[in-house]
C-alpha atoms as a PDB file:
ATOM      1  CA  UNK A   1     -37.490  39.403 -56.866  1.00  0.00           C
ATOM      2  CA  UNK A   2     -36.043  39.501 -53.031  1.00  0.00           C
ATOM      3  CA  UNK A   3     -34.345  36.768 -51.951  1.00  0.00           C
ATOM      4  CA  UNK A   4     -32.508  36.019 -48.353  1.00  0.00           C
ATOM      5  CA  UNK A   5     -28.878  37.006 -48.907  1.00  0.00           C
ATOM      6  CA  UNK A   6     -26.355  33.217 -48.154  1.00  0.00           C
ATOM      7  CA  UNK A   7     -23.545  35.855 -46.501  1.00  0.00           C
ATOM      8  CA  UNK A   8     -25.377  38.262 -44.310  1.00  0.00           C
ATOM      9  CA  UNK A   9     -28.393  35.998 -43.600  1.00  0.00           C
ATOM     10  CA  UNK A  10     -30.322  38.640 -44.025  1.00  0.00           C
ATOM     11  CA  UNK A  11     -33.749  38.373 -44.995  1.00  0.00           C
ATOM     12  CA  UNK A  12     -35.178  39.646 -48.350  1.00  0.00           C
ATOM     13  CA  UNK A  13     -32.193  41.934 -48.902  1.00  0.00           C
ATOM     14  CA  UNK A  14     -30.923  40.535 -51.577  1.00  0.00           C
ATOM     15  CA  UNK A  15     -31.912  41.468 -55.202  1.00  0.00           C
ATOM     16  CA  UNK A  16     -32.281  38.589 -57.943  1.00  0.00           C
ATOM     17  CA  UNK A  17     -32.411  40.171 -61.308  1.00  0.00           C
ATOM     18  CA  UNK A  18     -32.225  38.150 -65.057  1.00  0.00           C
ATOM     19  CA  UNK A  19     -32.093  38.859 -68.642  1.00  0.00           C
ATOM     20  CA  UNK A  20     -32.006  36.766 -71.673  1.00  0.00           C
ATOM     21  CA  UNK A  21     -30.353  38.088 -74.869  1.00  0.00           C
ATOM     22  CA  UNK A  22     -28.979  36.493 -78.137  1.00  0.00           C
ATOM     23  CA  UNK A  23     -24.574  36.581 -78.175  1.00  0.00           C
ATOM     24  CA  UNK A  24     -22.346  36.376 -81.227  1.00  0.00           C
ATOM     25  CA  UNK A  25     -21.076  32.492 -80.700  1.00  0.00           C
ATOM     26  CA  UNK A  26     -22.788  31.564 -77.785  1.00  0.00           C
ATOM     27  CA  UNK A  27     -26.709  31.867 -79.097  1.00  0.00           C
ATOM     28  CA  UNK A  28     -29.312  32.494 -76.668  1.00  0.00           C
ATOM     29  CA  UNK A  29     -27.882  33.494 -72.981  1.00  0.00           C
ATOM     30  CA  UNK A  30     -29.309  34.387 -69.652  1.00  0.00           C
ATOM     31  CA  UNK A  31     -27.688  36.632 -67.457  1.00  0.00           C
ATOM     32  CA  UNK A  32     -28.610  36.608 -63.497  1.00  0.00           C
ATOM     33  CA  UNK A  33     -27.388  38.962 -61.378  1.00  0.00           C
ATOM     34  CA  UNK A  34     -28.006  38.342 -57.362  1.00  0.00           C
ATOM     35  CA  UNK A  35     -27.144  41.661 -55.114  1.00  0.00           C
ATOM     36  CA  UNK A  36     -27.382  42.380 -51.601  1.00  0.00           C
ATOM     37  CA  UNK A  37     -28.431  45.286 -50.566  1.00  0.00           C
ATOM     38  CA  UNK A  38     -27.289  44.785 -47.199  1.00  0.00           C
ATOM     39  CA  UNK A  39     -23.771  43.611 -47.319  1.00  0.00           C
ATOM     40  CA  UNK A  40     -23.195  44.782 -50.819  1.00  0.00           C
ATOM     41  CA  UNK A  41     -22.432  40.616 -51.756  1.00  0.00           C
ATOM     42  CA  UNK A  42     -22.369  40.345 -55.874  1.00  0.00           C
ATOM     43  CA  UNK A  43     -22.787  37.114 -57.694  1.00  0.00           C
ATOM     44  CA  UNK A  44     -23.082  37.269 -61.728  1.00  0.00           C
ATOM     45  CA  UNK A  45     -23.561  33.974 -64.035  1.00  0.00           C
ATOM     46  CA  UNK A  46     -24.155  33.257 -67.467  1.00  0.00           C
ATOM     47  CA  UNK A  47     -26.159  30.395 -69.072  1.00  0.00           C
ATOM     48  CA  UNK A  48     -25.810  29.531 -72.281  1.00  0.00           C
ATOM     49  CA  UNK A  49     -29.416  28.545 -73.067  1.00  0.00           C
ATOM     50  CA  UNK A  50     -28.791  26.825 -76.282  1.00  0.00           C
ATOM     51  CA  UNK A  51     -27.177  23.164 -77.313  1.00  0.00           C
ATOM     52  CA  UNK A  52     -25.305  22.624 -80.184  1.00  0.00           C
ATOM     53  CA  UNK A  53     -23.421  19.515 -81.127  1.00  0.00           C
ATOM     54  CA  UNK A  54     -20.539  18.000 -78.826  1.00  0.00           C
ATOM     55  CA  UNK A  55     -17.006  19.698 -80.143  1.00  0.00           C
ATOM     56  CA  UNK A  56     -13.410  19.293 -79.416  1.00  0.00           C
ATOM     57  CA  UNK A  57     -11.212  22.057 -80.575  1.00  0.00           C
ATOM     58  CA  UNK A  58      -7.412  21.369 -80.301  1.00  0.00           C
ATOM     59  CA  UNK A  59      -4.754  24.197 -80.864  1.00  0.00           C
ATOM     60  CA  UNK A  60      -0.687  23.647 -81.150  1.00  0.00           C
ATOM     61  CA  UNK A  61       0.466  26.718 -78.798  1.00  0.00           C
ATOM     62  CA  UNK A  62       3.026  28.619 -80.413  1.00  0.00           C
ATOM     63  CA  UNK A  63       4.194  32.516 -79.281  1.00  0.00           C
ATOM     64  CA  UNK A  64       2.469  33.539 -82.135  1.00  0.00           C
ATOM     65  CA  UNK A  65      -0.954  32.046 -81.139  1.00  0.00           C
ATOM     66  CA  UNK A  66      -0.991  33.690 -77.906  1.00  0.00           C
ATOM     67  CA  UNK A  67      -3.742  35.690 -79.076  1.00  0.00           C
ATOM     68  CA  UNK A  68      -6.317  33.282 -80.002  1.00  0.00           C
ATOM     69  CA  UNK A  69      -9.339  33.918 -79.197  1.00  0.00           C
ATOM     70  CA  UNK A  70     -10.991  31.506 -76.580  1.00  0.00           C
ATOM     71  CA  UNK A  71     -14.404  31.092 -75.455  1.00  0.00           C
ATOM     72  CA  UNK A  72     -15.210  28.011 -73.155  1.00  0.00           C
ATOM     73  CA  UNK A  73     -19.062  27.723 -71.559  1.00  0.00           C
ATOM     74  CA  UNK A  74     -19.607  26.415 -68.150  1.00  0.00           C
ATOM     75  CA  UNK A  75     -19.665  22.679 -69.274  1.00  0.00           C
ATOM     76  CA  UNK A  76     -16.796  22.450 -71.223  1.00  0.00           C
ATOM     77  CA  UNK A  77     -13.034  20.565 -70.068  1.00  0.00           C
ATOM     78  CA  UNK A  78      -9.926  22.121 -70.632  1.00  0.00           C
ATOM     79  CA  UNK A  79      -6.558  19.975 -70.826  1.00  0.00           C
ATOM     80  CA  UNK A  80      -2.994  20.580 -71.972  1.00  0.00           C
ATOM     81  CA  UNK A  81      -2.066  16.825 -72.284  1.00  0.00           C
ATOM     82  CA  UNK A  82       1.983  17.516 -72.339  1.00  0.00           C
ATOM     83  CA  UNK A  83       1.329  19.282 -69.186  1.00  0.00           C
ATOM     84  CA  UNK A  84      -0.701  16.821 -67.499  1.00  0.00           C
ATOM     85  CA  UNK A  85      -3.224  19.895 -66.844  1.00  0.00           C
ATOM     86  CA  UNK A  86      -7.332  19.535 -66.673  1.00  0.00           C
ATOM     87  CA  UNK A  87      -9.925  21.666 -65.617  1.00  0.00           C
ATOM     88  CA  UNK A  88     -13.372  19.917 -65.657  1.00  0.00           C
ATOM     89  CA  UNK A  89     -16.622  21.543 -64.681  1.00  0.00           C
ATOM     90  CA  UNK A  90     -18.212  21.504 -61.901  1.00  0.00           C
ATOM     91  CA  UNK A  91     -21.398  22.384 -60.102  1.00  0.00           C
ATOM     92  CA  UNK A  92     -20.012  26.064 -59.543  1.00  0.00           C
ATOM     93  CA  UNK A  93     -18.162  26.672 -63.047  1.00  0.00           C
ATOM     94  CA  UNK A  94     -18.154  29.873 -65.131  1.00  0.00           C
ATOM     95  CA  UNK A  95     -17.588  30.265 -69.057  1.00  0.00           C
ATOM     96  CA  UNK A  96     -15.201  32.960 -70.125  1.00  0.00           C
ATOM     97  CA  UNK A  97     -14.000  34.638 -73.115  1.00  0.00           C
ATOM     98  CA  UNK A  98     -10.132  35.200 -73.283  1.00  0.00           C
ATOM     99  CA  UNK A  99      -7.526  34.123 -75.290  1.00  0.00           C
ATOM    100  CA  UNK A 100      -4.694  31.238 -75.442  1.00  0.00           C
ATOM    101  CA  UNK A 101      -2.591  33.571 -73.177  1.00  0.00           C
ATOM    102  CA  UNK A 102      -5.423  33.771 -70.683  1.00  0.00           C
ATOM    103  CA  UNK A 103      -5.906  30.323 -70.636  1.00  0.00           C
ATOM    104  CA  UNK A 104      -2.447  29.624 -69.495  1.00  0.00           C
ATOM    105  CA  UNK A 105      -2.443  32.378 -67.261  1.00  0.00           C
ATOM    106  CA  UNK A 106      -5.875  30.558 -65.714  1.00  0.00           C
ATOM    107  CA  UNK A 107      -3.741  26.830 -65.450  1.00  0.00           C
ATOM    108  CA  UNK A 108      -0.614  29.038 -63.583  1.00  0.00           C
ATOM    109  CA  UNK A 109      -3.147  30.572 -60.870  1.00  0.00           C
ATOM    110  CA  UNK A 110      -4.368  27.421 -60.521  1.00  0.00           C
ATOM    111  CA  UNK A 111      -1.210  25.178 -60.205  1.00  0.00           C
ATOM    112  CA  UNK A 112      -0.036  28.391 -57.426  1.00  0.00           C
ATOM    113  CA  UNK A 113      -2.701  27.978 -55.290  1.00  0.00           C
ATOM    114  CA  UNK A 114      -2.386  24.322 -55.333  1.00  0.00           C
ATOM    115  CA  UNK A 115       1.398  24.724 -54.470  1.00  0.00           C
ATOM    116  CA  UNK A 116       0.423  27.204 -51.652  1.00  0.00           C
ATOM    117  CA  UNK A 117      -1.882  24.137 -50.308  1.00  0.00           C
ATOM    118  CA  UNK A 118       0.474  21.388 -50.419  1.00  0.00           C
ATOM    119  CA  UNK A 119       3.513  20.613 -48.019  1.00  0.00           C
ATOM    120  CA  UNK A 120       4.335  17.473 -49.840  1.00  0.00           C
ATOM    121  CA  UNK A 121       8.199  18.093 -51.280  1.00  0.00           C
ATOM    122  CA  UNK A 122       7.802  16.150 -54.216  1.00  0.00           C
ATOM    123  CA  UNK A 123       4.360  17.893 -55.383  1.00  0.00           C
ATOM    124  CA  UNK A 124       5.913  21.462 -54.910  1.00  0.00           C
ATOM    125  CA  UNK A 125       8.835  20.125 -57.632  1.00  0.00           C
ATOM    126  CA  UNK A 126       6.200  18.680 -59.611  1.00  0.00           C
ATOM    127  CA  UNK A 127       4.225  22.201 -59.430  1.00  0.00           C
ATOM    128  CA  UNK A 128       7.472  24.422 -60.063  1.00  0.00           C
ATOM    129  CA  UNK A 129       8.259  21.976 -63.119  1.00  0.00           C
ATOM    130  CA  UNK A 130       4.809  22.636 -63.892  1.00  0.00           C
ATOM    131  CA  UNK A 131       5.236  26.219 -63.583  1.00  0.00           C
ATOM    132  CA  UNK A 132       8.222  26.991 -65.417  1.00  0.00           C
ATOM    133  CA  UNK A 133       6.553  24.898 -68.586  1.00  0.00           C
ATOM    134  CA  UNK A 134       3.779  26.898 -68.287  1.00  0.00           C
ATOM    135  CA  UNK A 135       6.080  29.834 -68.283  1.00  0.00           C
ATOM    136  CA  UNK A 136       8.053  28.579 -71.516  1.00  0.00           C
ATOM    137  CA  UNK A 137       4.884  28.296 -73.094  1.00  0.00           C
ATOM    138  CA  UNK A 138       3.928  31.954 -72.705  1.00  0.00           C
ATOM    139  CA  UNK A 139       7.372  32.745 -73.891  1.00  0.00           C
ATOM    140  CA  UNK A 140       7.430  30.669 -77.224  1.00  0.00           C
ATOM    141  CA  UNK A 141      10.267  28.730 -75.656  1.00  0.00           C
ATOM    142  CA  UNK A 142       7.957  25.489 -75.895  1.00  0.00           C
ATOM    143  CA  UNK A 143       5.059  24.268 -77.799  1.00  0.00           C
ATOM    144  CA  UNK A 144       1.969  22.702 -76.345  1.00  0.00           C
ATOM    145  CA  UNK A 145      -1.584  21.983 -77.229  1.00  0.00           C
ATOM    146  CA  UNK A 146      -4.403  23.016 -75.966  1.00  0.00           C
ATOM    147  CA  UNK A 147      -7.793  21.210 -75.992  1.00  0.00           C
ATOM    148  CA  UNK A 148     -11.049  22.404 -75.464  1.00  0.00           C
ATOM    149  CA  UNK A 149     -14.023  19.709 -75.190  1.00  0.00           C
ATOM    150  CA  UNK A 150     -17.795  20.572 -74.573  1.00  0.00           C
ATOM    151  CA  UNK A 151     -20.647  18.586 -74.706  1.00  0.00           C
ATOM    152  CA  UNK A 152     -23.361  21.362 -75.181  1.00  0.00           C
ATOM    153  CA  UNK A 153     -20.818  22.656 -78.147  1.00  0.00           C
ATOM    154  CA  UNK A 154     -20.773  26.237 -76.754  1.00  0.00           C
ATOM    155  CA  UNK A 155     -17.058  26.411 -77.205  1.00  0.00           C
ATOM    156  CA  UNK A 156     -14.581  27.496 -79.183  1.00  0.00           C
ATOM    157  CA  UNK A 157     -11.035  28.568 -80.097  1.00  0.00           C
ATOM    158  CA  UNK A 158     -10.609  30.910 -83.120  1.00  0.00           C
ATOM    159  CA  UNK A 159      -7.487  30.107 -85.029  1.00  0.00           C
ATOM    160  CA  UNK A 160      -6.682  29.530 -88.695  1.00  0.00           C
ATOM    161  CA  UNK A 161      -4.587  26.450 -87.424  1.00  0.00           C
ATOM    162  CA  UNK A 162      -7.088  24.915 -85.237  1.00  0.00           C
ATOM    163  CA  UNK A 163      -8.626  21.586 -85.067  1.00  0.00           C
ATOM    164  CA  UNK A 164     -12.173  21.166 -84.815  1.00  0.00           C
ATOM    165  CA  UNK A 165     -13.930  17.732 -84.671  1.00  0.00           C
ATOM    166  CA  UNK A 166     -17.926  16.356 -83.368  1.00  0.00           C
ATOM    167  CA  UNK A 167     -17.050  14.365 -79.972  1.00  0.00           C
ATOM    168  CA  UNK A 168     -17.897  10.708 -80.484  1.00  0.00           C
ATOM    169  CA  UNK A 169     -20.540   9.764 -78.108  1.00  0.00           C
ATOM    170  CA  UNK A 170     -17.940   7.510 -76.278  1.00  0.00           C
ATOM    171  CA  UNK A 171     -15.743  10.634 -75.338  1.00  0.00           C
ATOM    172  CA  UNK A 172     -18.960  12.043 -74.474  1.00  0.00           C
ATOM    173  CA  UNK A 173     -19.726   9.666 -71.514  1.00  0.00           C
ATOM    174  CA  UNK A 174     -16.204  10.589 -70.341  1.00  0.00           C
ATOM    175  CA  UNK A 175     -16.619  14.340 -69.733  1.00  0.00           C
ATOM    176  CA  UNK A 176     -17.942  15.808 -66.605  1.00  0.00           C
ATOM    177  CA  UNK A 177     -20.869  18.798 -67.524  1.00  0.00           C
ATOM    178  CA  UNK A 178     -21.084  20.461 -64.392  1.00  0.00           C
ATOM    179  CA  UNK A 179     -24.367  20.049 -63.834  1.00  0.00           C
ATOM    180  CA  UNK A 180     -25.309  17.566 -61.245  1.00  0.00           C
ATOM    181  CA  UNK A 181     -26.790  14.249 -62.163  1.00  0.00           C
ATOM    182  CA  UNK A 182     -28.902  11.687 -60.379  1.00  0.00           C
ATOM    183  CA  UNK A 183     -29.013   7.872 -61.075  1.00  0.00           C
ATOM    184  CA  UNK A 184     -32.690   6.154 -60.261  1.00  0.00           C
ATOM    185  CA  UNK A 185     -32.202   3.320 -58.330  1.00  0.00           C
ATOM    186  CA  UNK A 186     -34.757   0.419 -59.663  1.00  0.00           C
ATOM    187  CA  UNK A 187     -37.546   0.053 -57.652  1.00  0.00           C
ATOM    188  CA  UNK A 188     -39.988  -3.015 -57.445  1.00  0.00           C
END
């Protein structure tokens, strides 16, 4: 299928390609691939086309963790609680597959770029504190935990050590999906 290409404007330039095969963990994905053949612009996403029930998978960080694997779908909330760290989804959020190391690498890009947007002195200490925690993490200096919580259960951490619990449907409410939601307003 052609499709007009969002960067170049350009007008049936733009390839839109998807595939659907079964992954080890995730079940039943689609893969879409959008490519202009114009500007060369790439965009790649995968949907995890099955549900499975609401988990929360909690891991105590320790040097030799590091190497857990992770795999966290597009709706799924990532925190470090002794951190004060949490990614939720949102309307543009990927999964990935990594491991614990990756994960904290993923919270230190994130905490950078916020300290290269802020010129408010006491955030930047807050985001260097931040920082060099992160950093003592990755060195075994400090031990944290890391929590993974999806509604659509397409996540995971594999560890001997880790925690894995159904969300209550309370805790459910509370987590953001990524995928936009409208309210009907009562009519009469």
């Amino acid at each position: 299928m052609k499709v007009d290409c969002p960067i170049c404007q350009q007008p049936k330039c733009m390839d839109a390609l998807t595939h659907t095969e079964k992954i080890p963990y995730f079940g039943e994905i689609m893969e879409s691939v959008l490519l202009c053949n114009s500007c060369g612009y790439r965009h790649t996403d995968v949907i995890c086309l099955e549900q499975k029930d609401p988990v929360r998978y909690s891991l105590k960080v320790k040097k030799d963790r590091l190497s857990a694997r992770v795999v966290k779908s597009q709706s799924a909330t990532v925190s470090i609680p002794e951190l004060g760290l949490k990614v939720e989804p949102g309307p543009k959020s990927l999964g990935y597959v990594s491991n614990i190391e990756g994960v904290l690498e993923r919270f230190q890009g994130a905490v950078k770029t916020a300290m290269n947007l802020i010129d408010d002195e006491k955030s930047r200490k807050n985001g260097s504190l931040i920082m060099d925690n992160l950093k003592s993490v990755r060195s075994g200096e400090k031990s944290v935990e890391i929590i993974i919580e999806d509604p659509f259960g397409q996540s995971f951490i594999a560890h001997p050590n880790v925690e894995k619990r159904e969300l209550m449907p309370e805790e459910i409410k509370e987590l953001k999906t990524g995928f936009a939601t409208f309210e009907q307003e009562n009519i009469e």
